[in-house]
C-alpha atoms as a PDB file:
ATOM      1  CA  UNK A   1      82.507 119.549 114.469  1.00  0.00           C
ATOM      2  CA  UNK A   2      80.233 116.972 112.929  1.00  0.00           C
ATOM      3  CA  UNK A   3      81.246 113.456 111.069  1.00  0.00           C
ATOM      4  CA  UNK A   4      80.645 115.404 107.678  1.00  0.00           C
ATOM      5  CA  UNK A   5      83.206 118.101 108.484  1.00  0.00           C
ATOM      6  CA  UNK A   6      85.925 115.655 109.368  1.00  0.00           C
ATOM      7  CA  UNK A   7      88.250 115.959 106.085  1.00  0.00           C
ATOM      8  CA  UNK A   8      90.754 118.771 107.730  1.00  0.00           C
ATOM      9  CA  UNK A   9      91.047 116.737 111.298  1.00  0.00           C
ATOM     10  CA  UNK A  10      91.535 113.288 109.346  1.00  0.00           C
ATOM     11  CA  UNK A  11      93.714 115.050 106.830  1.00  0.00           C
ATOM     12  CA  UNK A  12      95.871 116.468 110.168  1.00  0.00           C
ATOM     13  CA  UNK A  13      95.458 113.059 112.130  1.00  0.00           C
ATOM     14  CA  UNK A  14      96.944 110.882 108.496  1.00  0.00           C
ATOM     15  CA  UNK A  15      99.293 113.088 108.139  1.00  0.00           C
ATOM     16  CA  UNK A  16     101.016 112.831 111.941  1.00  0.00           C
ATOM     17  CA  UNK A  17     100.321 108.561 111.619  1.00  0.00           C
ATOM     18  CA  UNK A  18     102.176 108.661 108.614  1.00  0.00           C
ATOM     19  CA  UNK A  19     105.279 111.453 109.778  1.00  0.00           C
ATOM     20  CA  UNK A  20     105.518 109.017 112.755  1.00  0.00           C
ATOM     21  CA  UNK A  21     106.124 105.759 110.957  1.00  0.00           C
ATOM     22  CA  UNK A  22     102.376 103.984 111.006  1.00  0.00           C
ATOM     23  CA  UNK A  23     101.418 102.138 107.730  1.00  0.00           C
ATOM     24  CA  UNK A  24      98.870  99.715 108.531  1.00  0.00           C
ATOM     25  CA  UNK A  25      95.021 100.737 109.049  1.00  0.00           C
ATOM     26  CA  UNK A  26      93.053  98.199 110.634  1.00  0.00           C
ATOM     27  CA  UNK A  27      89.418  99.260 110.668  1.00  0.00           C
ATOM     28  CA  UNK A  28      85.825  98.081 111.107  1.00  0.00           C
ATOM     29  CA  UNK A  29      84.307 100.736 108.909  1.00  0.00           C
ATOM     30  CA  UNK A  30      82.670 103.559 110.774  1.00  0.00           C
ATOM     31  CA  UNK A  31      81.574 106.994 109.724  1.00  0.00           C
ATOM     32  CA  UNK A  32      84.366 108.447 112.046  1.00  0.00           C
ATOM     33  CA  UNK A  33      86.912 106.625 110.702  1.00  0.00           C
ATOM     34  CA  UNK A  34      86.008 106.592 106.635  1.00  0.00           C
ATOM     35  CA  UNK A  35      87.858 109.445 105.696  1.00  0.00           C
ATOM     36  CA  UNK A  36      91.109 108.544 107.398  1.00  0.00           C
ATOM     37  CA  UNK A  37      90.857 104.934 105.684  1.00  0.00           C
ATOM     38  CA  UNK A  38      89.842 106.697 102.394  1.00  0.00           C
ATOM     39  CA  UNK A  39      93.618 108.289 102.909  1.00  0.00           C
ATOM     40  CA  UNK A  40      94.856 105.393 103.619  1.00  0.00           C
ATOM     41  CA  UNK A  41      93.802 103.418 100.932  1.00  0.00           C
ATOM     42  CA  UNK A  42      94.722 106.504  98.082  1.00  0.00           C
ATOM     43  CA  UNK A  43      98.097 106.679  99.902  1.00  0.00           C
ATOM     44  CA  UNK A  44     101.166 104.750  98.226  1.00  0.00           C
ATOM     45  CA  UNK A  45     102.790 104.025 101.478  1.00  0.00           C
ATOM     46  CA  UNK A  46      99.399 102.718 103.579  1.00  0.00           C
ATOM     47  CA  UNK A  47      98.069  99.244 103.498  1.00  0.00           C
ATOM     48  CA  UNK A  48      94.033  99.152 105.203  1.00  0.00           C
ATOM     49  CA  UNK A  49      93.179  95.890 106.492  1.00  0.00           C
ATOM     50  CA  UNK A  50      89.013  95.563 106.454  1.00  0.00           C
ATOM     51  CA  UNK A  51      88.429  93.590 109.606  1.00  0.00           C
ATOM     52  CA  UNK A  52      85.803  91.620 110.381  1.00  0.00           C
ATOM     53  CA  UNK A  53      85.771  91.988 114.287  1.00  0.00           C
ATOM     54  CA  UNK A  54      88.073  94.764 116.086  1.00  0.00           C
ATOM     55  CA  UNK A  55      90.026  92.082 117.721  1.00  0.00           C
ATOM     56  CA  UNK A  56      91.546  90.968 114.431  1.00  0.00           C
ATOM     57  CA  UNK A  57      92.892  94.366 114.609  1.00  0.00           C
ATOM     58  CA  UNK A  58      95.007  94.030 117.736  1.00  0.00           C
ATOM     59  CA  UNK A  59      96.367  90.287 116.668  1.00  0.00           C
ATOM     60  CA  UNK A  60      97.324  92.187 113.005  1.00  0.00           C
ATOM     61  CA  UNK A  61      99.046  95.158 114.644  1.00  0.00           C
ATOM     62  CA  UNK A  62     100.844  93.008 117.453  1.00  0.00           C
ATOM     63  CA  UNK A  63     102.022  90.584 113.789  1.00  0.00           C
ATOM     64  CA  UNK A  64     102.897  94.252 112.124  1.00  0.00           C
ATOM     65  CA  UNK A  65     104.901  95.111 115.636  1.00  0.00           C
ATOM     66  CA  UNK A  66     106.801  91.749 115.251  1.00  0.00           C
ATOM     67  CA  UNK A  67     107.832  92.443 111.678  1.00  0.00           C
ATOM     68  CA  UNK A  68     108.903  96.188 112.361  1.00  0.00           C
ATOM     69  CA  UNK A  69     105.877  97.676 111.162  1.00  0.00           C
ATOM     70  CA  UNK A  70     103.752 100.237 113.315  1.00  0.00           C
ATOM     71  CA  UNK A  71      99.555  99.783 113.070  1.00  0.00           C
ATOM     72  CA  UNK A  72      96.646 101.769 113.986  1.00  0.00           C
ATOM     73  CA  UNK A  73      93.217  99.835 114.866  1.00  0.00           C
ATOM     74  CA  UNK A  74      90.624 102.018 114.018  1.00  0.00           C
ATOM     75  CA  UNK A  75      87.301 101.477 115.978  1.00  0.00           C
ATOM     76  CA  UNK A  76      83.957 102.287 116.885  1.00  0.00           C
ATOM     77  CA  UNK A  77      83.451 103.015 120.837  1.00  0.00           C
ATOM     78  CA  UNK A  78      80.736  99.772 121.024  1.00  0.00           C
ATOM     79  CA  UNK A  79      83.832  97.663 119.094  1.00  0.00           C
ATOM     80  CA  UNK A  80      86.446  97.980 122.518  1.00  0.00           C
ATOM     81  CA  UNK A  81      83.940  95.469 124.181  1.00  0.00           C
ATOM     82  CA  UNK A  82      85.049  92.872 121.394  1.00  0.00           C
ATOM     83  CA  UNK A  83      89.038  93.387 122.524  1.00  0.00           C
ATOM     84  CA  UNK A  84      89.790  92.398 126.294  1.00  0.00           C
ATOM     85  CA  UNK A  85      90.988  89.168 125.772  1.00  0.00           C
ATOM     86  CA  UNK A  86      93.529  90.042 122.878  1.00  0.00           C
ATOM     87  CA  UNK A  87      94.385  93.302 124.820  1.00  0.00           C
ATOM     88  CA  UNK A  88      95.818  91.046 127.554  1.00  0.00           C
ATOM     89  CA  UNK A  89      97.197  89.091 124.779  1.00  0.00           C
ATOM     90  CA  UNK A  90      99.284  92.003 123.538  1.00  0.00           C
ATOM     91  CA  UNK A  91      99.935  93.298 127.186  1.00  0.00           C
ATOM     92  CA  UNK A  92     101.308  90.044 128.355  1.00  0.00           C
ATOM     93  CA  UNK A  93     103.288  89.939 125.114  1.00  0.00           C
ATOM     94  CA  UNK A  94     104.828  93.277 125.615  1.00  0.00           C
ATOM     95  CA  UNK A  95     103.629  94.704 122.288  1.00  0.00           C
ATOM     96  CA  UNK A  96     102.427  97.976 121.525  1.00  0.00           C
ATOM     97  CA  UNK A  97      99.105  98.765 120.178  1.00  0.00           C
ATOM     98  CA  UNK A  98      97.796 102.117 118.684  1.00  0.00           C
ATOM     99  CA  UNK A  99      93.753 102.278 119.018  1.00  0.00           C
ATOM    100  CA  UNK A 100      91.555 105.491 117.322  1.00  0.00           C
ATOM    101  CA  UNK A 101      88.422 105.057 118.885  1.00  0.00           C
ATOM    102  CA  UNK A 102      85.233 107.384 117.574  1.00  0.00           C
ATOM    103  CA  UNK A 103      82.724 107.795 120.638  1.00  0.00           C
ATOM    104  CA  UNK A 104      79.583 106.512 120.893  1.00  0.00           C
ATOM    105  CA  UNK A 105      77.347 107.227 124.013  1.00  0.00           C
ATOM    106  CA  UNK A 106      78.950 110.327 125.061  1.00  0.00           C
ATOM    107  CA  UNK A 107      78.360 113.675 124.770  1.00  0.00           C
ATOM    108  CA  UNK A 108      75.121 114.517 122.990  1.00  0.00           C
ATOM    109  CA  UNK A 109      73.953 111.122 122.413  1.00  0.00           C
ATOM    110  CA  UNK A 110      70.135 110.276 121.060  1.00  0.00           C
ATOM    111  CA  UNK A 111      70.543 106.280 121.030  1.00  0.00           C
ATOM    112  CA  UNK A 112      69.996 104.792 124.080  1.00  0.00           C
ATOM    113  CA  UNK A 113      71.544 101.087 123.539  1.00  0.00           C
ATOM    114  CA  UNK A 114      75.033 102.960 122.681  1.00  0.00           C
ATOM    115  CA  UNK A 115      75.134 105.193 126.528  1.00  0.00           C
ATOM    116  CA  UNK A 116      76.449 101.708 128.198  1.00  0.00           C
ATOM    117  CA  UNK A 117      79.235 100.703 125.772  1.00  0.00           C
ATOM    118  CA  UNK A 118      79.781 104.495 126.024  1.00  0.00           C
ATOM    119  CA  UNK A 119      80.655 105.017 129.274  1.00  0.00           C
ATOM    120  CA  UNK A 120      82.848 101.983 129.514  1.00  0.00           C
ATOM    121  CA  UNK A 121      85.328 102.748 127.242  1.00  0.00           C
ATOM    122  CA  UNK A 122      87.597 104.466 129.261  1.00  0.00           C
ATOM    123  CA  UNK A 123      87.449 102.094 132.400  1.00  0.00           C
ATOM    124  CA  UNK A 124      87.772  98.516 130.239  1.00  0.00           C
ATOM    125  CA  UNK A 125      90.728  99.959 128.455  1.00  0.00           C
ATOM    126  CA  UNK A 126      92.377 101.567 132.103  1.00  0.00           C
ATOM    127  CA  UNK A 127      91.756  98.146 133.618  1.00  0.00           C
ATOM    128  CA  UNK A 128      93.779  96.478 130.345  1.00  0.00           C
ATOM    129  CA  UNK A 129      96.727  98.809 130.833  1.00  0.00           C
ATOM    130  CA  UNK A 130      95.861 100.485 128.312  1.00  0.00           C
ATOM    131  CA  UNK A 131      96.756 104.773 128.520  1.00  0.00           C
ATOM    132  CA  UNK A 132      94.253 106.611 127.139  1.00  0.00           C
ATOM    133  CA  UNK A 133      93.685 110.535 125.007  1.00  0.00           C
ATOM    134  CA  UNK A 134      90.517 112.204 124.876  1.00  0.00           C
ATOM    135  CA  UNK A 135      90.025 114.305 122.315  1.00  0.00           C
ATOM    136  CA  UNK A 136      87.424 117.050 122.907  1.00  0.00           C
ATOM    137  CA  UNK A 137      88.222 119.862 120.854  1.00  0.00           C
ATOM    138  CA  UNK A 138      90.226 120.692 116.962  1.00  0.00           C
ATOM    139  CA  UNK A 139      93.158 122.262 119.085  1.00  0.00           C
ATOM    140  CA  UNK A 140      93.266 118.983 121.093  1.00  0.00           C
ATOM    141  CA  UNK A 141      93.793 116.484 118.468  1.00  0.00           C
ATOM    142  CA  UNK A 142      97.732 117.033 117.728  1.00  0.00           C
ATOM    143  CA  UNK A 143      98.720 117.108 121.054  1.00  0.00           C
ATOM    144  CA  UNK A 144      96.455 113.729 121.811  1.00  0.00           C
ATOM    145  CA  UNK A 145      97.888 112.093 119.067  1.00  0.00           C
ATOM    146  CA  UNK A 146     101.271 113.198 119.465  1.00  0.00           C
ATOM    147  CA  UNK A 147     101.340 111.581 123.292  1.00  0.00           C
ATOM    148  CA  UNK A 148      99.324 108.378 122.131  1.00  0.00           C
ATOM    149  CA  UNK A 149     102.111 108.139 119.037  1.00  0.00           C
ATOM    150  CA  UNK A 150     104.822 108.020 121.912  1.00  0.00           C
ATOM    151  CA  UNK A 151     102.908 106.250 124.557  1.00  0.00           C
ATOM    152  CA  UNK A 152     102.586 103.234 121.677  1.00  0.00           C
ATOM    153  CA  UNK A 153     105.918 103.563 119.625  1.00  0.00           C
ATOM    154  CA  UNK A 154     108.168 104.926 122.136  1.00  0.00           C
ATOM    155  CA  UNK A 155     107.106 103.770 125.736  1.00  0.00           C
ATOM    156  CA  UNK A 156     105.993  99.952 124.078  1.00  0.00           C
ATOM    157  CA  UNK A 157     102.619 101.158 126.154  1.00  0.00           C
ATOM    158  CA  UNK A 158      99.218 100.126 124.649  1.00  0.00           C
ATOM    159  CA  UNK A 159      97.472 103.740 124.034  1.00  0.00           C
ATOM    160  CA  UNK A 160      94.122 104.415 122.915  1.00  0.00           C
ATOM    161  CA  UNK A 161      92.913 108.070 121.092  1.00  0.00           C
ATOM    162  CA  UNK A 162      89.882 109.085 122.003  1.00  0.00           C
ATOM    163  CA  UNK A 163      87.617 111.031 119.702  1.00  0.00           C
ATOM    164  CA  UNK A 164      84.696 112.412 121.827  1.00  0.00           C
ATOM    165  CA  UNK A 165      81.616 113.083 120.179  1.00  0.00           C
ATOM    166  CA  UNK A 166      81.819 116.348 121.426  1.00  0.00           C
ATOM    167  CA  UNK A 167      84.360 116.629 118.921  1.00  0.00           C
ATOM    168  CA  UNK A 168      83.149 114.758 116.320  1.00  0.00           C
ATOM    169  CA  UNK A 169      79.207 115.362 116.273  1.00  0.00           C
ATOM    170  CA  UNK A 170      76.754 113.414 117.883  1.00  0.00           C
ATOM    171  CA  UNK A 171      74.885 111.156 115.187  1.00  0.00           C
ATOM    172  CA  UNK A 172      71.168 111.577 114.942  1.00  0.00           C
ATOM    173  CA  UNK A 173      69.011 108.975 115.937  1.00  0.00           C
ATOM    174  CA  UNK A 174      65.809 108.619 114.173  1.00  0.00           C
ATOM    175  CA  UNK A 175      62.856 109.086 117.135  1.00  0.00           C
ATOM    176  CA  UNK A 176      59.770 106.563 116.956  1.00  0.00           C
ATOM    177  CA  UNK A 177      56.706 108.362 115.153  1.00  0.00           C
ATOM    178  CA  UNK A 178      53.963 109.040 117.082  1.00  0.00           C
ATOM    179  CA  UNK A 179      51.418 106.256 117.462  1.00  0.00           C
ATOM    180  CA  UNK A 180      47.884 107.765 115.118  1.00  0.00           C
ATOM    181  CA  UNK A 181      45.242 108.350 117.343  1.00  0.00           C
END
């Protein structure tokens, strides 16, 4: 599946946020993340919130959670290394948090400087308490989402989905021209 092709997964992935009660979209704008914020923002019920740094988006959804709302915080992979200390925030406070995070540095990656954010993922967010949902295939995402909705809304758990690039697309990364001899 590549980041061009991602209209009928975010079209499937809106659709179950919205069916389960989530109207807030806090993003730092990513390629796999646009089209689910373009629904959001052509939606009447959905409000996006553009943030500036990803932890403004667990502070906004903890604020949403205190006010009855449910929130999403919709992230890069390399972005998770901005939230520890407002994860613990939110842990210590009891409040749930929803995370979609698009993979970097995984499966069939060409740039380099994203393979260490990459493979930490997982293990910062474990070590937060955080549950997490991997995503690998189409057939996976509904399930994935379906046990993040309930880890976040029902169990008060923080709970991360994982898109892997495996099932997004790896992006290209442009490769240094040869030096002319």
């Amino acid at each position: 599946m590549s980041q061009s092709g991602n209209n009928g997964w975010s079209n499937q992935l809106f659709g179950d946020l919205i069916d389960a009660g989530v109207t807030l979209f806090t993003y730092v704008p990513d390629a796999g993340n646009a089209k689910l914020i373009e629904l959001a923002n052509s939606h009447n019920e959905a409000q996006t919130v553009l943030l500036t740094s990803e932890e403004e988006g667990v502070a906004v959804c903890a604020g949403a959670d205190l006010v009855g709302k449910r929130g999403i915080l919709c992230m890069q992979s390399s972005g998770v290394g901005n939230c520890p200390n407002f994860l613990s925030l939110v842990k210590g406070g009891g409040f749930p948090i929803l995370m979609m995070v698009s993979m970097r540095g995984d499966y069939g990656e060409q740039n380099p400087w994203q393979h260490p954010m990459g493979q930490a993922v997982e293990p910062i967010l474990h070590a937060l308490g955080v549950l997490t949902f991997r995503v690998e295939a189409a057939d996976g995402l509904k399930p994935a989402t379906e046990a993040a909705l309930a880890a976040a809304f029902g169990g008060g758990h923080g709970a991360a989905l994982i898109l892997s690039q495996k099932f997004l697309g790896a992006k290209p990364f442009p490769k240094a021209a040869p030096e002319a001899q």
